[in-house]
N, C-alpha and C. Protein backbone atom coordinates (compact mmCIF):
# COMPACT_ATOMS: atom_id res chain seq x y z
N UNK A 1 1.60 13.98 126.85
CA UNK A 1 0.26 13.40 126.76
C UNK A 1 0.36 11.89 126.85
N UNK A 2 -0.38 11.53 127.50
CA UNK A 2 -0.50 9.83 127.93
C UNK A 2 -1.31 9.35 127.03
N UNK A 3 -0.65 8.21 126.40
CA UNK A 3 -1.67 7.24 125.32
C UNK A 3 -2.52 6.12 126.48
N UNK A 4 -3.79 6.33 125.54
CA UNK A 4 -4.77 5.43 125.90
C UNK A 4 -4.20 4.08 126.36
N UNK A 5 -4.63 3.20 127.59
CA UNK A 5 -4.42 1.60 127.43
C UNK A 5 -5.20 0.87 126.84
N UNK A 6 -4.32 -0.06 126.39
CA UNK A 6 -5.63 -0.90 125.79
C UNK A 6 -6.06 -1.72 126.15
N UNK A 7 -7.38 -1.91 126.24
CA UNK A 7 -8.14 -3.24 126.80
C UNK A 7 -7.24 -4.74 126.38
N UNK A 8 -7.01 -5.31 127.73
CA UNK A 8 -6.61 -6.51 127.22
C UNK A 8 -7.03 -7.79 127.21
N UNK A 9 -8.31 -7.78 127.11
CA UNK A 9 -8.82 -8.77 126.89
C UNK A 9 -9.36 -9.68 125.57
N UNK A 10 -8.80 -10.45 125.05
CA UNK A 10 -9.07 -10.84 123.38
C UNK A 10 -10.72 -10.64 123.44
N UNK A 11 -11.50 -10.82 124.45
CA UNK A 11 -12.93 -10.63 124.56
C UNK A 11 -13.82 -9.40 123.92
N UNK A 12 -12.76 -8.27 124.41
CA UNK A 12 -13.11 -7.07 123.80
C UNK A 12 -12.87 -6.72 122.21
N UNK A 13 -12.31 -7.14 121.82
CA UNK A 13 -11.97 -7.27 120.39
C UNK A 13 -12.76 -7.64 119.46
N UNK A 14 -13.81 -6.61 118.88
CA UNK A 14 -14.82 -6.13 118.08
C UNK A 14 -14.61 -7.48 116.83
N UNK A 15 -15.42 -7.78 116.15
CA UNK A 15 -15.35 -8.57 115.13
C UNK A 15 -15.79 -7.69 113.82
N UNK A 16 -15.10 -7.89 112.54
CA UNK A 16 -15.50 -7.16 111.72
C UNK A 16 -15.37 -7.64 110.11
N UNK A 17 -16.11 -6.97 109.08
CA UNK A 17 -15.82 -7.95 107.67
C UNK A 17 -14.62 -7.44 107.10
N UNK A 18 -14.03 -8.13 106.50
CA UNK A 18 -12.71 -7.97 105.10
C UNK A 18 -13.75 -7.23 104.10
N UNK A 19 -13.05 -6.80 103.68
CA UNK A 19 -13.19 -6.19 102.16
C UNK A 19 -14.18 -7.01 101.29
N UNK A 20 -13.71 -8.37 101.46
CA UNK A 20 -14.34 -8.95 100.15
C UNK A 20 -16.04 -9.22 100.58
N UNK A 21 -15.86 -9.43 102.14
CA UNK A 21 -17.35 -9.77 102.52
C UNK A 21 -18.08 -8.78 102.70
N UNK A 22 -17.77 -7.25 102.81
CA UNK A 22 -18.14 -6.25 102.53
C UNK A 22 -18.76 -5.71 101.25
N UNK A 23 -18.24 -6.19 100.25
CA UNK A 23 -18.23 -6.08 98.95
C UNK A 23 -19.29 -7.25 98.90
N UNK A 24 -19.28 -8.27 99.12
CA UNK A 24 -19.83 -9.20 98.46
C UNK A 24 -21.50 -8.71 99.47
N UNK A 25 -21.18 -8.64 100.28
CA UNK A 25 -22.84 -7.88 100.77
C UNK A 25 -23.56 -6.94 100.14
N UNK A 26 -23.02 -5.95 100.07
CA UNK A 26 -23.50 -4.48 99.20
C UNK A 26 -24.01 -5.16 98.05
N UNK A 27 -23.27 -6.17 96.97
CA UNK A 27 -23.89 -6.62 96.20
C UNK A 27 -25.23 -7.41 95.96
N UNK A 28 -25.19 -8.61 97.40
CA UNK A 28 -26.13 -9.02 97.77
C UNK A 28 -27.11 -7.68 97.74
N UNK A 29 -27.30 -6.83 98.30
CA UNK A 29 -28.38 -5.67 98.86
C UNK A 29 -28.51 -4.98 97.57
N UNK A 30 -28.01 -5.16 96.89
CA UNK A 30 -28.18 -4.23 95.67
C UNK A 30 -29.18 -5.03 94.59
N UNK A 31 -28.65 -6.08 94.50
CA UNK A 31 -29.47 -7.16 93.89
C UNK A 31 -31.00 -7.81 94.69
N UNK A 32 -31.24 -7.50 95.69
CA UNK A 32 -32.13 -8.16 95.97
C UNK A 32 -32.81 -6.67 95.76
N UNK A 33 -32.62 -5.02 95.83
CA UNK A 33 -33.26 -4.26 95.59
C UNK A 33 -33.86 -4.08 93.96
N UNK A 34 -32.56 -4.51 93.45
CA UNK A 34 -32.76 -4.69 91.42
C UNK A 34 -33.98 -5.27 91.32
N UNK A 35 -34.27 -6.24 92.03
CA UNK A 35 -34.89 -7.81 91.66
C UNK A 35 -36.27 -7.06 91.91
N UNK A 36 -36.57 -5.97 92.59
CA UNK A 36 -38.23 -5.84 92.76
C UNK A 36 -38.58 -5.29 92.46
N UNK A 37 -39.91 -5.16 92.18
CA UNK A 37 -40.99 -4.22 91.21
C UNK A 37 -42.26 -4.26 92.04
N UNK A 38 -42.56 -3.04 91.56
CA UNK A 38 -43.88 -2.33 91.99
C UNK A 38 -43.90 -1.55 93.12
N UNK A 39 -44.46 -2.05 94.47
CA UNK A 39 -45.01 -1.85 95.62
C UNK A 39 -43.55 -2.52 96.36
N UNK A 40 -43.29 -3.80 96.14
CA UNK A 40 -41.76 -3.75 97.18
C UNK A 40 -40.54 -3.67 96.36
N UNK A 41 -40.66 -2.65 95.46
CA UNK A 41 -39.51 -1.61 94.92
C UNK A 41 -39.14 -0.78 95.52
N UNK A 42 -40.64 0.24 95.95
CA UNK A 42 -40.60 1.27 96.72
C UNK A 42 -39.93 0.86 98.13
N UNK A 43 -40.54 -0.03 99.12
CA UNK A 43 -40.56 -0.84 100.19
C UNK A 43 -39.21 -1.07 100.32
N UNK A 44 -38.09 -1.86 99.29
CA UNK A 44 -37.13 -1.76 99.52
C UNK A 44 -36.03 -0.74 99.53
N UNK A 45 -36.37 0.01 98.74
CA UNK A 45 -35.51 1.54 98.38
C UNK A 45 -35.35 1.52 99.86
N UNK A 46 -35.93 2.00 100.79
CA UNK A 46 -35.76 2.20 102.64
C UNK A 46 -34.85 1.41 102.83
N UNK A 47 -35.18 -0.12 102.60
CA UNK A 47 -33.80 -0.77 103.30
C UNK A 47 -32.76 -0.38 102.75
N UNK A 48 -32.65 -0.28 101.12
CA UNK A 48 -31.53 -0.29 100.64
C UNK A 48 -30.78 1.37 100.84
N UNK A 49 -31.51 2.32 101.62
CA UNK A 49 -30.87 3.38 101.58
C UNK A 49 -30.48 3.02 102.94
N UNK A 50 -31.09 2.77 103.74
CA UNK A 50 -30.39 2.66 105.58
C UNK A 50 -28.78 1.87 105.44
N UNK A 51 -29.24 0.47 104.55
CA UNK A 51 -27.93 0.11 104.46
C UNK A 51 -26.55 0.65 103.79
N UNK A 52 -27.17 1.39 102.48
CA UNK A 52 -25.65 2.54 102.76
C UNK A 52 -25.18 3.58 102.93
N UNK A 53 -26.36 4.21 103.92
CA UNK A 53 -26.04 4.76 105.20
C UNK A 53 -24.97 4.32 105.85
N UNK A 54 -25.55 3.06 106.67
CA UNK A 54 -24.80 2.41 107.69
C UNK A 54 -23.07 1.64 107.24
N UNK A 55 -23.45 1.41 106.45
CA UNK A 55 -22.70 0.61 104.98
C UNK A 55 -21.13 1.97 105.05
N UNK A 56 -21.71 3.47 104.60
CA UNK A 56 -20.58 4.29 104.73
C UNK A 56 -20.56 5.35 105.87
N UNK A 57 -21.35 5.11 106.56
CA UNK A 57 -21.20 6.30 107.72
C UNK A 57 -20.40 5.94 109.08
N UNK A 58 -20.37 4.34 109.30
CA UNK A 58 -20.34 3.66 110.60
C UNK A 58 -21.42 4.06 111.84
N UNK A 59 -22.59 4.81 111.49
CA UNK A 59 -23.50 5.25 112.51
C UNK A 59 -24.16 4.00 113.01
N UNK A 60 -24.63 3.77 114.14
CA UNK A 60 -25.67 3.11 114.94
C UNK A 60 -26.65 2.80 113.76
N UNK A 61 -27.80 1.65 113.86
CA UNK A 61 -29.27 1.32 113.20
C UNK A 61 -29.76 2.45 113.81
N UNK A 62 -29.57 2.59 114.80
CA UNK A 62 -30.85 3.50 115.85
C UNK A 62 -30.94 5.08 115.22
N UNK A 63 -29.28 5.22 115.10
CA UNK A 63 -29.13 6.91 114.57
C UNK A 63 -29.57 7.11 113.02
N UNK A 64 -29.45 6.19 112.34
CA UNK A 64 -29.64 6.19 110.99
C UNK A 64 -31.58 6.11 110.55
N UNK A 65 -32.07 5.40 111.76
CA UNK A 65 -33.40 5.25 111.54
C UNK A 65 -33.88 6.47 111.99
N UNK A 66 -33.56 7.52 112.94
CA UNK A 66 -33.56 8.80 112.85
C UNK A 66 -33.44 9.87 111.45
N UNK A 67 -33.05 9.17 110.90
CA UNK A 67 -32.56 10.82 109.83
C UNK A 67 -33.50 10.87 109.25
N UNK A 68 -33.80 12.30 109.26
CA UNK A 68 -34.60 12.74 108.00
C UNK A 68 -33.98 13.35 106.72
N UNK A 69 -34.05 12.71 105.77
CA UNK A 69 -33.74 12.89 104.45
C UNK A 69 -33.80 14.54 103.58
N UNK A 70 -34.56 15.15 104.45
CA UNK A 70 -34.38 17.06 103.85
C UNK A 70 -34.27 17.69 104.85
N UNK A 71 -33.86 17.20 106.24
CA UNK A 71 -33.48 18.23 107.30
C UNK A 71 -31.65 17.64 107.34
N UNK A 72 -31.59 16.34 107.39
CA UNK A 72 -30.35 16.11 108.22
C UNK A 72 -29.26 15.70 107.28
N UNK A 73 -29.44 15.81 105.81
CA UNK A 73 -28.31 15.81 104.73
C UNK A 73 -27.84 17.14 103.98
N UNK A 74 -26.90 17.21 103.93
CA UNK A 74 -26.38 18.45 103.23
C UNK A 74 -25.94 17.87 101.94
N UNK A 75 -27.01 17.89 101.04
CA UNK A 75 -26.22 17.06 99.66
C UNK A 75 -25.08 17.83 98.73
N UNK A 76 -25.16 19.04 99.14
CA UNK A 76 -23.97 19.58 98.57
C UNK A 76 -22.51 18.94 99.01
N UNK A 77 -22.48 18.95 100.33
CA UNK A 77 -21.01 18.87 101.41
C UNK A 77 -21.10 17.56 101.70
N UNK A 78 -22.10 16.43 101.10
CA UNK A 78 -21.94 15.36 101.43
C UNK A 78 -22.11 14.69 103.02
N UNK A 79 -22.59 15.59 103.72
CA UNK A 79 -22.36 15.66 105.34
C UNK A 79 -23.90 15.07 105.76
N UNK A 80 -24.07 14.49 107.03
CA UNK A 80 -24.96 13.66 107.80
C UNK A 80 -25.12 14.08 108.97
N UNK A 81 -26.18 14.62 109.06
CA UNK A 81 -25.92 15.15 111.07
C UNK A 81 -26.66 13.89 111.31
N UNK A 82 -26.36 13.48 112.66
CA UNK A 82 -26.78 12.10 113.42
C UNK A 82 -27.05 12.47 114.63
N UNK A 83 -28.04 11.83 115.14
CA UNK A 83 -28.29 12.05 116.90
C UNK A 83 -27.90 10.90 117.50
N UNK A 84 -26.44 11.56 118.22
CA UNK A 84 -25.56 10.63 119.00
C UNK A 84 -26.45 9.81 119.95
N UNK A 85 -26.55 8.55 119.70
CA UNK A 85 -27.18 7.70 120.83
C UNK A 85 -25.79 7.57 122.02
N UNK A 86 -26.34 7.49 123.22
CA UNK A 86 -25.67 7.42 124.29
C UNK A 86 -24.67 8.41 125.13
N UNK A 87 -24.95 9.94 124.33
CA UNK A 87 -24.51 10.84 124.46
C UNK A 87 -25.30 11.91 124.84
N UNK A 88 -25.11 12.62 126.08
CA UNK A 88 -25.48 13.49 126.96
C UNK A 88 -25.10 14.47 126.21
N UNK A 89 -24.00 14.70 126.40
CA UNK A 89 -23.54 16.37 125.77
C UNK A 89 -22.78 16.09 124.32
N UNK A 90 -22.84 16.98 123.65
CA UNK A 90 -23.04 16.70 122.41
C UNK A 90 -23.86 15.70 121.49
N UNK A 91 -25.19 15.74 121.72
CA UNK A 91 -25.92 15.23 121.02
C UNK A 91 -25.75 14.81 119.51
N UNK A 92 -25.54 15.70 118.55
CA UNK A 92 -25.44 15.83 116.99
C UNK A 92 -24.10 15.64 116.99
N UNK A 93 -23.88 14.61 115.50
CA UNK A 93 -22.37 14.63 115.06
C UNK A 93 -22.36 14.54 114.10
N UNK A 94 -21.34 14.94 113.40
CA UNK A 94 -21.38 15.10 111.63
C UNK A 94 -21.00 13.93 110.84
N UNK A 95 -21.50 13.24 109.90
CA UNK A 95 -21.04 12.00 109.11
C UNK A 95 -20.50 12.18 107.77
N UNK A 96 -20.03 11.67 107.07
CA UNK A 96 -19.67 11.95 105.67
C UNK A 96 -20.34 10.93 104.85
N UNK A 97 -20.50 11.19 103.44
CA UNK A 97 -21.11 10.13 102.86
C UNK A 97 -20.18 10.33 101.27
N UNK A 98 -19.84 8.87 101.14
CA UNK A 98 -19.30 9.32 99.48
C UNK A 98 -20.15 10.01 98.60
N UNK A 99 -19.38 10.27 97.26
CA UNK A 99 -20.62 11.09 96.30
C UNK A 99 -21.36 9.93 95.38
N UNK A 100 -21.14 8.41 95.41
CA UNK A 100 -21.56 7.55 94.72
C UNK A 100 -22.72 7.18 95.43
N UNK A 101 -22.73 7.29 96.62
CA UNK A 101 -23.85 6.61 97.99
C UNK A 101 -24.93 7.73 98.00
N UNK A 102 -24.19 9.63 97.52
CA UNK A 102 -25.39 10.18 97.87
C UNK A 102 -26.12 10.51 96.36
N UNK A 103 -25.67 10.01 95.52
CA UNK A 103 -26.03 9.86 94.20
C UNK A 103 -26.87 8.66 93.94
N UNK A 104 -26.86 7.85 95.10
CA UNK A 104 -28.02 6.83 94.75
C UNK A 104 -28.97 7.24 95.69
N UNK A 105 -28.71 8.12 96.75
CA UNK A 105 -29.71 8.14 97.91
C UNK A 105 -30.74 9.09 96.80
N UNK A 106 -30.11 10.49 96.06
CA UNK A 106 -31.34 11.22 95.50
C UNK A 106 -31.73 10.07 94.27
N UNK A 107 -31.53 9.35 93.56
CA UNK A 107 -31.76 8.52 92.73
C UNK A 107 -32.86 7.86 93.31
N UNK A 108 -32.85 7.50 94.33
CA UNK A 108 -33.83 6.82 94.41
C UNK A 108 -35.46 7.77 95.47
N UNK A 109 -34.99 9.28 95.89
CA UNK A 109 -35.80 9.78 95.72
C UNK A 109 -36.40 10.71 94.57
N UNK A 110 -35.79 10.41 93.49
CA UNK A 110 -36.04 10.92 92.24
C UNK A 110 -37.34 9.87 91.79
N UNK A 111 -36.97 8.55 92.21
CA UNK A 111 -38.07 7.36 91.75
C UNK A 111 -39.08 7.28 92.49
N UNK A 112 -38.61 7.55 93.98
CA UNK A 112 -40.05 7.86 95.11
C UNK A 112 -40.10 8.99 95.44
N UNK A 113 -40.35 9.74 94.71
CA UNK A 113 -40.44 11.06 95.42
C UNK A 113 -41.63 11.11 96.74
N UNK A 114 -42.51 10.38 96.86
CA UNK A 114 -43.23 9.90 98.16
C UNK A 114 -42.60 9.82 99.04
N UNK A 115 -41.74 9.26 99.40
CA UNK A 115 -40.66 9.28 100.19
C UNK A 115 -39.77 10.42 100.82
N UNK A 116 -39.94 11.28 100.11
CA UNK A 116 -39.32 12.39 100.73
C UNK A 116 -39.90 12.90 102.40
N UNK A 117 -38.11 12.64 103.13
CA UNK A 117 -38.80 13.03 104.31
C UNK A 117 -38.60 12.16 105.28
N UNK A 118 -38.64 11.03 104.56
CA UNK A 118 -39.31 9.89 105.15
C UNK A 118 -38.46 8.68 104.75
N UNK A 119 -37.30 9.02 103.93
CA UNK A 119 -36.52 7.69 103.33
C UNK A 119 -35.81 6.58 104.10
N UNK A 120 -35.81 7.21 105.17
CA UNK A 120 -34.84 6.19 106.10
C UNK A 120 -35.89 5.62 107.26
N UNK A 121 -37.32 5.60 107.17
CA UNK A 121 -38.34 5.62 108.19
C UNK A 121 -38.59 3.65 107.98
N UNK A 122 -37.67 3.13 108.61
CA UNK A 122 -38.29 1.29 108.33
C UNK A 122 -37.76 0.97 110.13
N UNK A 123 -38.95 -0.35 110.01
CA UNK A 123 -38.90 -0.99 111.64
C UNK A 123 -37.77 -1.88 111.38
N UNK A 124 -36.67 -1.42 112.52
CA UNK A 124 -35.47 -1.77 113.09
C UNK A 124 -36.14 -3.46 112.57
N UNK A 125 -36.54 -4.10 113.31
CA UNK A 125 -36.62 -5.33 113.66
C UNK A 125 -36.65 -6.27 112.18
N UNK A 126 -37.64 -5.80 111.56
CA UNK A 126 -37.77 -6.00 109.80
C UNK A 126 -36.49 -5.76 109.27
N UNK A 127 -35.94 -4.79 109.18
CA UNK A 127 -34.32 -4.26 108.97
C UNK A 127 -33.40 -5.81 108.98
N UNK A 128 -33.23 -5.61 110.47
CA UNK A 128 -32.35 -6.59 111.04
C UNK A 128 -32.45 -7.94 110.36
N UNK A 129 -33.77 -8.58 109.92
CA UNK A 129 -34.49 -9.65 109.39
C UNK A 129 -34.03 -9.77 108.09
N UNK A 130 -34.24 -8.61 107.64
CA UNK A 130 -33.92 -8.22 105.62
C UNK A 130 -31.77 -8.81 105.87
N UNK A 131 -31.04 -7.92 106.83
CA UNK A 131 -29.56 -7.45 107.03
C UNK A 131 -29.58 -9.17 106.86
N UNK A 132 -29.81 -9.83 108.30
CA UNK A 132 -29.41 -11.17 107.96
C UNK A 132 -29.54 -11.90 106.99
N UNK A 133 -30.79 -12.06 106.42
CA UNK A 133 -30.98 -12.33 104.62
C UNK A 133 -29.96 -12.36 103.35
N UNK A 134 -30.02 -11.04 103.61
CA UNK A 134 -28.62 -10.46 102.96
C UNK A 134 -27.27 -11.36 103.02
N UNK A 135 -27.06 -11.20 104.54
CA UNK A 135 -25.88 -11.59 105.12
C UNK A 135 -25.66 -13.15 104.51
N UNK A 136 -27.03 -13.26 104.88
CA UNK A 136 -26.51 -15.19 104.33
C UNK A 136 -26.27 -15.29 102.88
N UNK A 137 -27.07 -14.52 101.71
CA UNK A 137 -26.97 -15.08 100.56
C UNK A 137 -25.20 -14.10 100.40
N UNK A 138 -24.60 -13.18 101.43
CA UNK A 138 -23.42 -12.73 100.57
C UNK A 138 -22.58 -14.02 101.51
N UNK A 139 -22.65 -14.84 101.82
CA UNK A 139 -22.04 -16.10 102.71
C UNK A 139 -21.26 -15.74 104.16
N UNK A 140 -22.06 -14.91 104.57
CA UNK A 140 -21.32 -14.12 105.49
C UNK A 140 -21.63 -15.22 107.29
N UNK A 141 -20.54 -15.82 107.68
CA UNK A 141 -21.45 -16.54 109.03
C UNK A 141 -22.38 -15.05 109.51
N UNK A 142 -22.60 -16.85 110.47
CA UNK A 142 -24.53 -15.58 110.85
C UNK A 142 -24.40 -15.30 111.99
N UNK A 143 -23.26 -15.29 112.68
CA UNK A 143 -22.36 -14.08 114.10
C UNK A 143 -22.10 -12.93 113.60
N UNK A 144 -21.73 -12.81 111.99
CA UNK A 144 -21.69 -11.34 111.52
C UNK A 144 -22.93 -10.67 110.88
N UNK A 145 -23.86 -11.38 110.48
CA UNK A 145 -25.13 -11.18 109.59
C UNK A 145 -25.70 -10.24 110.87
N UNK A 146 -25.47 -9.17 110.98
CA UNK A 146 -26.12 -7.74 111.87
C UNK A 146 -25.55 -6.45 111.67
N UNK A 147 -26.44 -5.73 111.96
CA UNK A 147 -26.35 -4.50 111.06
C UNK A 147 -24.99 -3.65 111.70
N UNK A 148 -24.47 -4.15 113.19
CA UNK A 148 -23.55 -3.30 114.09
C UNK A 148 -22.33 -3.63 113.28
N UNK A 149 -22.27 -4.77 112.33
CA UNK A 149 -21.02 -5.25 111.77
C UNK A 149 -20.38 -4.16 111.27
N UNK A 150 -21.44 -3.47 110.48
CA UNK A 150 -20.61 -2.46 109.87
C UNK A 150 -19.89 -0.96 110.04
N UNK A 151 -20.57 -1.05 111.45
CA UNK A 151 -19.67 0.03 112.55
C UNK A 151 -18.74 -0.38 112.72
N UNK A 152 -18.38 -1.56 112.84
CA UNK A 152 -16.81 -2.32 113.44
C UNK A 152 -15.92 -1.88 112.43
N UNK A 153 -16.66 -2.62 111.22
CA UNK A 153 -16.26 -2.94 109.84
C UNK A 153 -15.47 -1.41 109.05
N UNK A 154 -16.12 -0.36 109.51
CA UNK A 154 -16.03 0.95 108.66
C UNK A 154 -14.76 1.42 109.84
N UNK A 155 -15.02 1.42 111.26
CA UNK A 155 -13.79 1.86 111.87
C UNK A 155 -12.38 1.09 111.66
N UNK A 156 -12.75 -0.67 110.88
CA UNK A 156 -11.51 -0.58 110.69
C UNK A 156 -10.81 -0.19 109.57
N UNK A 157 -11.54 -0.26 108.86
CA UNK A 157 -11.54 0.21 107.41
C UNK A 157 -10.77 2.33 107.24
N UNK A 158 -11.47 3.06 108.34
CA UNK A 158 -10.47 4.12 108.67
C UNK A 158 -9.45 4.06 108.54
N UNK A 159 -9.26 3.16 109.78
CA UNK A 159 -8.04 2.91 110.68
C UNK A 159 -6.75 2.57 109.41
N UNK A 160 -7.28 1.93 108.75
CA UNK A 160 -6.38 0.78 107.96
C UNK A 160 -5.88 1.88 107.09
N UNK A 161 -7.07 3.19 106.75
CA UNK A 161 -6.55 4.03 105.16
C UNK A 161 -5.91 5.11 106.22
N UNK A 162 -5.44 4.76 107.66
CA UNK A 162 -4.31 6.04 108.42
C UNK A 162 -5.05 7.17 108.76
N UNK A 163 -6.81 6.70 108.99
CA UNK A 163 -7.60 8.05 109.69
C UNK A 163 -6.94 8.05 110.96
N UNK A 164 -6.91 9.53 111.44
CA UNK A 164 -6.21 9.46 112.89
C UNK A 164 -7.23 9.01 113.99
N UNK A 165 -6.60 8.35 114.63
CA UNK A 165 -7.62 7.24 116.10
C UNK A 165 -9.06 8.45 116.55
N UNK A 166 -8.56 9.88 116.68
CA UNK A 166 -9.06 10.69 117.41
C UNK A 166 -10.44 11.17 116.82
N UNK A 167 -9.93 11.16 115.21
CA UNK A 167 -11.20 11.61 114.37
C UNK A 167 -12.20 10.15 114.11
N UNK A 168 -11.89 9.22 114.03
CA UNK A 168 -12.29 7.92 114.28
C UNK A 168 -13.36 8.03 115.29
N UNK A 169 -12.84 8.15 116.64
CA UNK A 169 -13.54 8.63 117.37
C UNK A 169 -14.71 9.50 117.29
N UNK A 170 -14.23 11.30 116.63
CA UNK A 170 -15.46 11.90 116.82
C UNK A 170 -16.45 11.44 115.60
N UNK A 171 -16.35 10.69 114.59
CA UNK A 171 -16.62 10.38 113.28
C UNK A 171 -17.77 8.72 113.88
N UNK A 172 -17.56 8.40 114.95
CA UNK A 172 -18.33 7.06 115.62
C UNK A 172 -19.34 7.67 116.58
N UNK A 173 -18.72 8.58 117.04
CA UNK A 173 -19.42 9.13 118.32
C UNK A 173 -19.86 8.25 119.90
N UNK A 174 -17.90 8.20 120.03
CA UNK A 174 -17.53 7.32 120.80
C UNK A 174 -17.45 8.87 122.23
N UNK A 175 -17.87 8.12 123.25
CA UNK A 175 -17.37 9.37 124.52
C UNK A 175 -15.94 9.31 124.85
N UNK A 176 -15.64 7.97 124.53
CA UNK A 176 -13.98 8.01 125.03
C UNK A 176 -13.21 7.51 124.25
N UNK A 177 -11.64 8.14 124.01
CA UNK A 177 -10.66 7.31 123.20
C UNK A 177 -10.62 6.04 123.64
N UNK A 178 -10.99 5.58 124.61
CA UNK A 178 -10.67 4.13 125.28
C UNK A 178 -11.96 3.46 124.09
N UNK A 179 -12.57 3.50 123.73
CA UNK A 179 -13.43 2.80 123.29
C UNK A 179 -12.97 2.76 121.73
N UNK A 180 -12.41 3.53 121.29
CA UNK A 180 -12.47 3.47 119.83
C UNK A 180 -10.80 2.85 120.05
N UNK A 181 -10.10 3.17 120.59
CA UNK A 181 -8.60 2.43 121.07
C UNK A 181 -8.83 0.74 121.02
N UNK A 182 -9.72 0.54 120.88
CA UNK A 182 -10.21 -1.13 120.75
C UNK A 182 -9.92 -1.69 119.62
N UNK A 183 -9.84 -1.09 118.49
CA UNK A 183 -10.02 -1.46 117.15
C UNK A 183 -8.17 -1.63 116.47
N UNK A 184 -7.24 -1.04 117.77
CA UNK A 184 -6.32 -0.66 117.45
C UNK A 184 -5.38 -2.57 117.31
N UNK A 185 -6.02 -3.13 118.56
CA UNK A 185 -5.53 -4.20 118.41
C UNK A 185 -5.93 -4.92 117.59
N UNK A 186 -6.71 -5.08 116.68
CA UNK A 186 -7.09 -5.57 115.37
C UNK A 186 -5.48 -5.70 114.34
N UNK A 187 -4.70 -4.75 114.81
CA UNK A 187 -3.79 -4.59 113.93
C UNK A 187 -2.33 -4.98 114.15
N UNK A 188 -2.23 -5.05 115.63
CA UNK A 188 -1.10 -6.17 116.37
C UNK A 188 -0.56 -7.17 115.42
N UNK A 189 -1.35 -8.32 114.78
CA UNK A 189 -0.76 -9.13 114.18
C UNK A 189 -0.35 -8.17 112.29
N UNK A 190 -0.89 -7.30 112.22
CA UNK A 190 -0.40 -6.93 111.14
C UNK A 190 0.39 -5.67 110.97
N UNK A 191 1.55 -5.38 112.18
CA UNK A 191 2.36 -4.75 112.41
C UNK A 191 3.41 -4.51 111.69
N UNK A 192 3.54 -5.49 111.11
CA UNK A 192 5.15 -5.47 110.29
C UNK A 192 4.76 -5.62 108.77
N UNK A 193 3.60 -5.89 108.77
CA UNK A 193 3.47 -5.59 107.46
C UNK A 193 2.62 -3.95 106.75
N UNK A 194 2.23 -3.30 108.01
CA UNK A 194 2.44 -2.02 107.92
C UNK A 194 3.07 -1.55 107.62
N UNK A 195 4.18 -1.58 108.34
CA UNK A 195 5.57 -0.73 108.54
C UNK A 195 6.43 -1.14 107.13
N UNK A 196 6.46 -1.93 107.12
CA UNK A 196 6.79 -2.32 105.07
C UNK A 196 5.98 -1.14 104.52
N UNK A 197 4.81 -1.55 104.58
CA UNK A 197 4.10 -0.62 103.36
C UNK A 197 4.38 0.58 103.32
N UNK A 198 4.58 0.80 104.46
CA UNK A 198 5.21 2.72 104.74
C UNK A 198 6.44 3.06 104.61
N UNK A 199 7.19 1.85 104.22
CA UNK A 199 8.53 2.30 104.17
C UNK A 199 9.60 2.41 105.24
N UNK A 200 8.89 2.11 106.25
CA UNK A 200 9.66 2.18 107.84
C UNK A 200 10.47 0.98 107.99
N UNK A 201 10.08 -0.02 107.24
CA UNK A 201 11.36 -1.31 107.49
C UNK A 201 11.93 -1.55 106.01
């Protein structure tokens, strides 16, 4: 079997957050959801569920603004069906969600139960507006303050805990290994300090 090539252009080479700016976002988003009452309590619950959606699934804005909240979660199995944007055949793909993320998702339809149905239903554009917001107060430059960051961000974050490239793949709902093979050079300069950690040198 022939391994993928990899794009060689430093151009192609996805940009994505560390840990800490990851962390320090979620917090941002969590806190600006704490902070409201009443009418944009409710209002925010939406953003704040899309974002950790997106936050742990690595799905598209587009696929996530799709879901419906009692058709397309399996809260038992923790699982996410998504409608693959840009995909002809195989439409639907399965997502995972931690049990802390889907423990706040019913949490907070426990508080809106209005919402049911309907939890992930907010305009992209408003989204994107709120994400950058966010982005700035967690000090994040504002080349990363967008919501695709965290597709980058979560595939490398796989990659890094030794998900295999392939499931990476069906887990993004990439059409080709060549595309998710992108993320691989992210890790070029941190080659040898892999191979330490594993015991190989």
């Amino acid at each position: 079997m022939s391994l993928p090539q990899l794009p060689t252009s430093s151009r192609s080479l996805p940009a994505y957050l560390t840990e800490a700016q990851l962390n320090a976002l979620v917090k941002a988003f969590q806190a600006w959801f704490d902070s409201a009452s009443g009418k944009w309590r409710q209002a925010r619950a939406r953003h704040w569920a899309v974002f950790l959606v997106l936050r742990f699934s690595g799905a598209r804005l587009g696929e996530v603004l799709r879901l419906n909240d009692e058709t397309d979660i399996n809260w038992r199995e923790g699982e996410v069906r998504l409608i693959t944007l840009k995909r002809r055949q195989r439409p639907y793909r399965t997502a995972f969600l931690p049990q802390n993320v889907l423990t706040e998702l019913s949490r907070l339809l426990v508080e809106f139960p209005s919402l049911r149905g309907r939890l992930f239903q907010v305009h992209e554009r408003v989204f994107r507006r709120y994400f950058a917001a966010r982005g700035q107060e967690a000090g994040l430059p504002q080349k990363l303050a967008h919501p695709h960051i965290l597709r980058h961000s979560r595939a490398v974050e796989m990659l890094r805990a030794g998900v295999p490239l392939s499931l990476i793949q069906q887990l993004l709902g990439h059409a080709s290994l060549l595309t998710t093979s992108v993320y691989l050079q992210i890790f070029q300069g941190e080659a040898k300090e892999i191979l330490k950690e594993k015991g190989l040198l």
